[in-house]
N, C-alpha and C. Protein backbone atom coordinates (compact mmCIF):
# COMPACT_ATOMS: atom_id res chain seq x y z
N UNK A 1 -31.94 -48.20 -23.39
CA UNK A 1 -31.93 -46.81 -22.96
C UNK A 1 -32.13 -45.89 -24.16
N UNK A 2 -32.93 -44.59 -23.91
CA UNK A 2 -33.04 -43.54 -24.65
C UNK A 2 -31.73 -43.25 -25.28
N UNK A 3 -31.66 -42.60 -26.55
CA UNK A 3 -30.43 -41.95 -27.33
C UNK A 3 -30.32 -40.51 -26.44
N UNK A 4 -29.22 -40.25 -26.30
CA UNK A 4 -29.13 -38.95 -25.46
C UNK A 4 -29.18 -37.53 -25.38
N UNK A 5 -30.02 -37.63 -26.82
CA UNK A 5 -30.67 -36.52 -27.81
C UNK A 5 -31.79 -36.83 -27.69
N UNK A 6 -32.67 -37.83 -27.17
CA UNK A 6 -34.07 -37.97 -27.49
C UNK A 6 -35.02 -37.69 -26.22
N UNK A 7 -36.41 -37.18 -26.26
CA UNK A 7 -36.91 -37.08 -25.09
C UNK A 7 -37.62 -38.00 -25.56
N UNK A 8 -38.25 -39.02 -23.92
CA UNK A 8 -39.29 -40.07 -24.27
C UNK A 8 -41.02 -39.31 -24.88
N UNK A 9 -41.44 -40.01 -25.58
CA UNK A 9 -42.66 -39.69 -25.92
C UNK A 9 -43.89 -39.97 -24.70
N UNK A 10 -44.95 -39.19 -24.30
CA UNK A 10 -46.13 -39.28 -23.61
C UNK A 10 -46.62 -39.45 -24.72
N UNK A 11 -47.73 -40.64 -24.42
CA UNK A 11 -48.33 -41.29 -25.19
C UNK A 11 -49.66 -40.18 -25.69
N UNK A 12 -50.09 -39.21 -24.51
CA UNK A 12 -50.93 -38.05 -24.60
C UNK A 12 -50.57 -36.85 -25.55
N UNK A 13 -48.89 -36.58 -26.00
CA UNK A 13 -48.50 -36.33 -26.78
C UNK A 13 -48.99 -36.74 -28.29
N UNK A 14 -48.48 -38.03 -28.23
CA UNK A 14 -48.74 -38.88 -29.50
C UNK A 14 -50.34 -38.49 -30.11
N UNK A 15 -51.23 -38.87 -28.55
CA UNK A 15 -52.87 -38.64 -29.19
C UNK A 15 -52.96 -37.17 -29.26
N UNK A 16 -52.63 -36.46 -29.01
CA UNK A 16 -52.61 -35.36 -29.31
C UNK A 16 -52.14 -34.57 -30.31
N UNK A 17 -51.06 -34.53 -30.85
CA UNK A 17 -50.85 -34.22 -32.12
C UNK A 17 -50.78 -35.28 -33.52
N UNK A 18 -50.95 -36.65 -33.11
CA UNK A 18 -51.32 -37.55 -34.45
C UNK A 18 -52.77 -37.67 -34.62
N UNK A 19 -53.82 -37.01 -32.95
CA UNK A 19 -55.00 -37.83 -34.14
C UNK A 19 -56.34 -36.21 -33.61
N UNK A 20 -56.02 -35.99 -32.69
CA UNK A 20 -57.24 -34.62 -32.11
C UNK A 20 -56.86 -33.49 -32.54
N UNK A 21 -55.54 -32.80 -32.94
CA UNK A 21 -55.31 -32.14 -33.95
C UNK A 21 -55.81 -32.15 -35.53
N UNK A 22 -55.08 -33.23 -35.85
CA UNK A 22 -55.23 -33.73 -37.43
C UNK A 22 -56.84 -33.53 -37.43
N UNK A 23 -57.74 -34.01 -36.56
CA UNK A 23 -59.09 -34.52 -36.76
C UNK A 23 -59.83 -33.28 -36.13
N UNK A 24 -59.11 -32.21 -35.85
CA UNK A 24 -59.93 -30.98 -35.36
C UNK A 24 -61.00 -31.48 -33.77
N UNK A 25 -60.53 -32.36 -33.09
CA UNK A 25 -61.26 -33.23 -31.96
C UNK A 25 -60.88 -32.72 -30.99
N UNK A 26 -61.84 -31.90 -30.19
CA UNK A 26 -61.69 -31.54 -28.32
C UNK A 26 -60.94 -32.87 -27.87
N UNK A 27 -60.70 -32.70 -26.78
CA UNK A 27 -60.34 -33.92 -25.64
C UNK A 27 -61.69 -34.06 -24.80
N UNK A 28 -62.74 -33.33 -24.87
CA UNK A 28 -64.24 -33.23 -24.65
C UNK A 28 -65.02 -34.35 -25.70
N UNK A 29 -64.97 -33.97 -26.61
CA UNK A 29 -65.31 -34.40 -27.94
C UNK A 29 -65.14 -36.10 -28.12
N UNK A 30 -63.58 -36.01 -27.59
CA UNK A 30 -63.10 -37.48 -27.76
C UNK A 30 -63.20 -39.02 -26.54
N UNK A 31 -63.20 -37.86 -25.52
CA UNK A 31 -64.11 -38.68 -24.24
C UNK A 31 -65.28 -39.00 -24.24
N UNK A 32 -66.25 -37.97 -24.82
CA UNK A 32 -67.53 -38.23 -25.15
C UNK A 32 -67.88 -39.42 -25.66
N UNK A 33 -67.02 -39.77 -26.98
CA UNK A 33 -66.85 -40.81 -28.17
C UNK A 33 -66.61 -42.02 -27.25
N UNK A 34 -65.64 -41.94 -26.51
CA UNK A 34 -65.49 -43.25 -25.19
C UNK A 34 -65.48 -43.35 -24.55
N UNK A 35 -66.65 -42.33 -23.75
CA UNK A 35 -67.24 -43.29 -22.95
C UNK A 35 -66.82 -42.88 -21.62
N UNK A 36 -66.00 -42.02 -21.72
CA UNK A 36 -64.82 -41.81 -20.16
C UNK A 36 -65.45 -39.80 -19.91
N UNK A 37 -64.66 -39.68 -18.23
CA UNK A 37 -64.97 -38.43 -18.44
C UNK A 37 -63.88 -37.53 -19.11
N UNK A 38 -64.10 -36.10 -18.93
CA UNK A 38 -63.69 -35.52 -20.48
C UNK A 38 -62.23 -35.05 -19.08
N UNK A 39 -62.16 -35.11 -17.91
CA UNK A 39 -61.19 -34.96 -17.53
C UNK A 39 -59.69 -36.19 -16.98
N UNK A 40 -60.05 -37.38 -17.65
CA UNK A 40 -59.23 -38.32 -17.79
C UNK A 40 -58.31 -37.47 -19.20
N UNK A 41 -59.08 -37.59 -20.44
CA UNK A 41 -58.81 -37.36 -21.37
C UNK A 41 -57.88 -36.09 -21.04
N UNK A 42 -58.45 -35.14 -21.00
CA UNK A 42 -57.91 -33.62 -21.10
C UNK A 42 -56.61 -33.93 -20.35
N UNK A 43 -56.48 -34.55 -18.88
CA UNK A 43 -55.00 -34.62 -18.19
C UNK A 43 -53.91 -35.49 -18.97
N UNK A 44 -54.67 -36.63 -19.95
CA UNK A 44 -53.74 -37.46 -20.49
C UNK A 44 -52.96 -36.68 -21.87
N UNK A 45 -53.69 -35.91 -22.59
CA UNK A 45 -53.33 -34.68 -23.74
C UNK A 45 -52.66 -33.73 -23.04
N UNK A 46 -52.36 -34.15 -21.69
CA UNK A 46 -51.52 -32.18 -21.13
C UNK A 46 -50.68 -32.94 -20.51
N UNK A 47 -50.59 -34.76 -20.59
CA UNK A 47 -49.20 -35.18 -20.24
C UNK A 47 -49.11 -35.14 -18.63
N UNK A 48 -50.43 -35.14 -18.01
CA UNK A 48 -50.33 -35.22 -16.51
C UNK A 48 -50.83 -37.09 -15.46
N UNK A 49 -51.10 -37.24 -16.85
CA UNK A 49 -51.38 -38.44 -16.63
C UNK A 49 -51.42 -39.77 -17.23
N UNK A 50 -51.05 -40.85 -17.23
CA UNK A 50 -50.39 -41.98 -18.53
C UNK A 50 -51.91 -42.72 -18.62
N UNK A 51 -51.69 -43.36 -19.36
CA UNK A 51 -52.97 -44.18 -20.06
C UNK A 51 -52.93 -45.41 -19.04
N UNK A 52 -54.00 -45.76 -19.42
CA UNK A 52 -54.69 -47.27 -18.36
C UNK A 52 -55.32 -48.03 -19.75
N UNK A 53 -55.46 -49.38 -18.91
CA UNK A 53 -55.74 -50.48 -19.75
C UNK A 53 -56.94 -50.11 -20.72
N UNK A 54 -57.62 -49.47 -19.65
CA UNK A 54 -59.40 -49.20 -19.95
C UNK A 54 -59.39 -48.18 -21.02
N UNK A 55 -58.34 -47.47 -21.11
CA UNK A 55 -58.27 -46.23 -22.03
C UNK A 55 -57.68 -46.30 -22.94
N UNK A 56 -56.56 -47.64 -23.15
CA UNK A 56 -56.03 -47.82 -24.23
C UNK A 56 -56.69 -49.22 -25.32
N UNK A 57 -57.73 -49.94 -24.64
CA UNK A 57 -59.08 -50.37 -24.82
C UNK A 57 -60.22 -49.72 -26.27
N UNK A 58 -60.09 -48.44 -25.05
CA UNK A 58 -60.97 -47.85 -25.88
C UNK A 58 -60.46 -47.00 -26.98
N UNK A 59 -59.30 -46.37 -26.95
CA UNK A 59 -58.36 -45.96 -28.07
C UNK A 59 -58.72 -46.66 -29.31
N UNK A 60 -57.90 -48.32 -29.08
CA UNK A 60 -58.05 -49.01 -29.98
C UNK A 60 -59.23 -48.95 -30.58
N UNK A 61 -60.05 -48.99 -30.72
CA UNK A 61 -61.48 -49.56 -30.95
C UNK A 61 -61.99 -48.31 -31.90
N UNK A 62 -61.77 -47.04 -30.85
CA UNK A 62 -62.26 -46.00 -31.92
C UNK A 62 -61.46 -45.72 -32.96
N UNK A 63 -60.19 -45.72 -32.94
CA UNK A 63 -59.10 -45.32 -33.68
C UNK A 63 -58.51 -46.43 -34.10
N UNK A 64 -59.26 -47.50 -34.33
CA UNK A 64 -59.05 -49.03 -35.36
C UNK A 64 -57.31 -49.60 -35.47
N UNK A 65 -57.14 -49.20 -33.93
CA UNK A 65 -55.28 -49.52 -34.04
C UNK A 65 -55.84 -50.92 -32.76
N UNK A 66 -54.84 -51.09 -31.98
CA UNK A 66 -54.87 -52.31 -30.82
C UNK A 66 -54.89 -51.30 -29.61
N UNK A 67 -55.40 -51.89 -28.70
CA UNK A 67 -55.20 -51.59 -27.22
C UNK A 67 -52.95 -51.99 -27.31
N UNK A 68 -52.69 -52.68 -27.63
CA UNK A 68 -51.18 -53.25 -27.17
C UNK A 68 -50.38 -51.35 -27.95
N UNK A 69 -51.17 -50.66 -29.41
CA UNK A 69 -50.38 -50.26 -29.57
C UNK A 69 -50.36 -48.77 -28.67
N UNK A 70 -51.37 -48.30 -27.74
CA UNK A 70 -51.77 -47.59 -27.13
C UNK A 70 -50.69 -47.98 -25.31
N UNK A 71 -50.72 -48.90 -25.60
CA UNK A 71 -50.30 -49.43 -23.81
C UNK A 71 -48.65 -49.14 -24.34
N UNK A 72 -47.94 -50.05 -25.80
CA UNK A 72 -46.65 -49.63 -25.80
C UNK A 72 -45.87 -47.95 -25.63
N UNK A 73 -46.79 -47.50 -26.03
CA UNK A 73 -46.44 -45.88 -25.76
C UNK A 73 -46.25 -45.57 -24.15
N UNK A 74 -47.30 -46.03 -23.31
CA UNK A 74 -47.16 -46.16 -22.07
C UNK A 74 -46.24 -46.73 -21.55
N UNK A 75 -45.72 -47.85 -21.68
CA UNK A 75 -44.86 -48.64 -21.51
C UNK A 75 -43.47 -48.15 -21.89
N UNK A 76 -43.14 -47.42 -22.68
CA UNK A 76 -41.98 -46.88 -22.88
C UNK A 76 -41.62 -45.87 -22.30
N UNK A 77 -42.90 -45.14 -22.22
CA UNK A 77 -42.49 -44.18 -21.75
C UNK A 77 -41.75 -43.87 -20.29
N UNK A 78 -42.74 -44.65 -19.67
CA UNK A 78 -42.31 -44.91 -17.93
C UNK A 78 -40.69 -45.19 -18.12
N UNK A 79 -40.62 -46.45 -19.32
CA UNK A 79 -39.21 -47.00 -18.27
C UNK A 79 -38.08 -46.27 -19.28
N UNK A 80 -38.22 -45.09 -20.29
CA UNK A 80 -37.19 -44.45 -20.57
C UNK A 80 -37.18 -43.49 -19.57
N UNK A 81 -38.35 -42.18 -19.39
CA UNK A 81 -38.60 -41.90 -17.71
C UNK A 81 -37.54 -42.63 -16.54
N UNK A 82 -38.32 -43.32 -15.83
CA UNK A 82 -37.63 -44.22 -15.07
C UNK A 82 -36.25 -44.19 -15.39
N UNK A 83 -35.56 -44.97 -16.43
CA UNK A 83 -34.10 -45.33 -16.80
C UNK A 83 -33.47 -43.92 -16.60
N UNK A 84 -33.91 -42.55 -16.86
CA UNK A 84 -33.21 -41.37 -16.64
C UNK A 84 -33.32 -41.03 -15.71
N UNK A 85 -34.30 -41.33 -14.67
CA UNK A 85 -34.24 -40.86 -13.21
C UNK A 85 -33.44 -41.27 -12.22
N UNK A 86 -33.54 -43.04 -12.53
CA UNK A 86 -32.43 -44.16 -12.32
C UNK A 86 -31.40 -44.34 -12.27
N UNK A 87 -30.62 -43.45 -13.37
CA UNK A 87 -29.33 -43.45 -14.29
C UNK A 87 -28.46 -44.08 -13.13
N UNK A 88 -28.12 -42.94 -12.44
CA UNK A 88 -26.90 -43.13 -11.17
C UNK A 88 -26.82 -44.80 -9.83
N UNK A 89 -28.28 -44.75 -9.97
CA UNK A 89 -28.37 -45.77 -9.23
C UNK A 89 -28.50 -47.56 -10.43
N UNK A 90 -28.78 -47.14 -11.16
CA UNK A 90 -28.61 -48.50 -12.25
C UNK A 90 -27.40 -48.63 -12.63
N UNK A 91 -26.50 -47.66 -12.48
CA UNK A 91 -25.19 -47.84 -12.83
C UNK A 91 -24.61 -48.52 -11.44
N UNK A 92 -24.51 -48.30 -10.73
CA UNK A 92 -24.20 -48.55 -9.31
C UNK A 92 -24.47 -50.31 -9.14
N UNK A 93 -25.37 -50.67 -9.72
CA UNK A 93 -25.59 -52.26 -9.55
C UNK A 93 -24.57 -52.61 -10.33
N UNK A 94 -23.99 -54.14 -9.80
CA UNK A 94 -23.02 -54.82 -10.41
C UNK A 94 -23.94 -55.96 -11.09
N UNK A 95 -24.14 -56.22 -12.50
CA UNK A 95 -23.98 -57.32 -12.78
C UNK A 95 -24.04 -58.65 -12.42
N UNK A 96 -24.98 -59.39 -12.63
CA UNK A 96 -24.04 -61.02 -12.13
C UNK A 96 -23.38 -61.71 -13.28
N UNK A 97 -23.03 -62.27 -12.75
CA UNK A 97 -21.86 -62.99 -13.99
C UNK A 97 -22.36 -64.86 -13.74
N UNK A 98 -22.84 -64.84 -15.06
CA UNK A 98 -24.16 -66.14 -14.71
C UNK A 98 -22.82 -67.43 -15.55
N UNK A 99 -21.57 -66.70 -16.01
CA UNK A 99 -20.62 -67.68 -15.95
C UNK A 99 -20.28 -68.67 -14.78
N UNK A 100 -20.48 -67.45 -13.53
CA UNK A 100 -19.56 -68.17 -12.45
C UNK A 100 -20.40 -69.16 -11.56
């Protein structure tokens, strides 16, 4: 679980201020570059929409990191998301007790 000071990161966040900022790059600009349309991109930078295999694919490739490190951002994000939406009802499950 998240620290209870922390908000989870959108991975559209991340591309957005670590690499289309820094690099002065539209979300036009950067779809162009892969291949996708420029309104996948633009919703995933405004955090309306999480990344897909195909997009974290192509991440990697232009931006010489992995598709895995593009999908973990995704991946966290949902299930710290999730785990806070959850809270009340994940608490509510008992345990099994793989002693007994």
């Amino acid at each position: 679980m998240a620290l209870p000071f922390a908000r989870p990161l959108h991975p559209g966040e991340f591309l957005r201020e670590e690499y289309l900022v820094p690099l002065g790059m539209s979300a036009g600009a950067l779809a162009k570059r892969l291949g996708l349309p420029r309104s996948r991109i633009e919703r995933i930078v405004r955090e309306e929409i999480g990344l897909s295999a195909d997009t974290a694919l192509r991440l990697g490739r232009l931006f010489s990191t992995t598709p895995d490190f593009w999908m973990n951002f995704q991946q966290a994000y949902e299930l710290e998301t999730e785990a806070k939406r959850l809270e009340a009802e994940l608490e509510a499950i008992e345990p099994l007790d793989r002693a007994a």
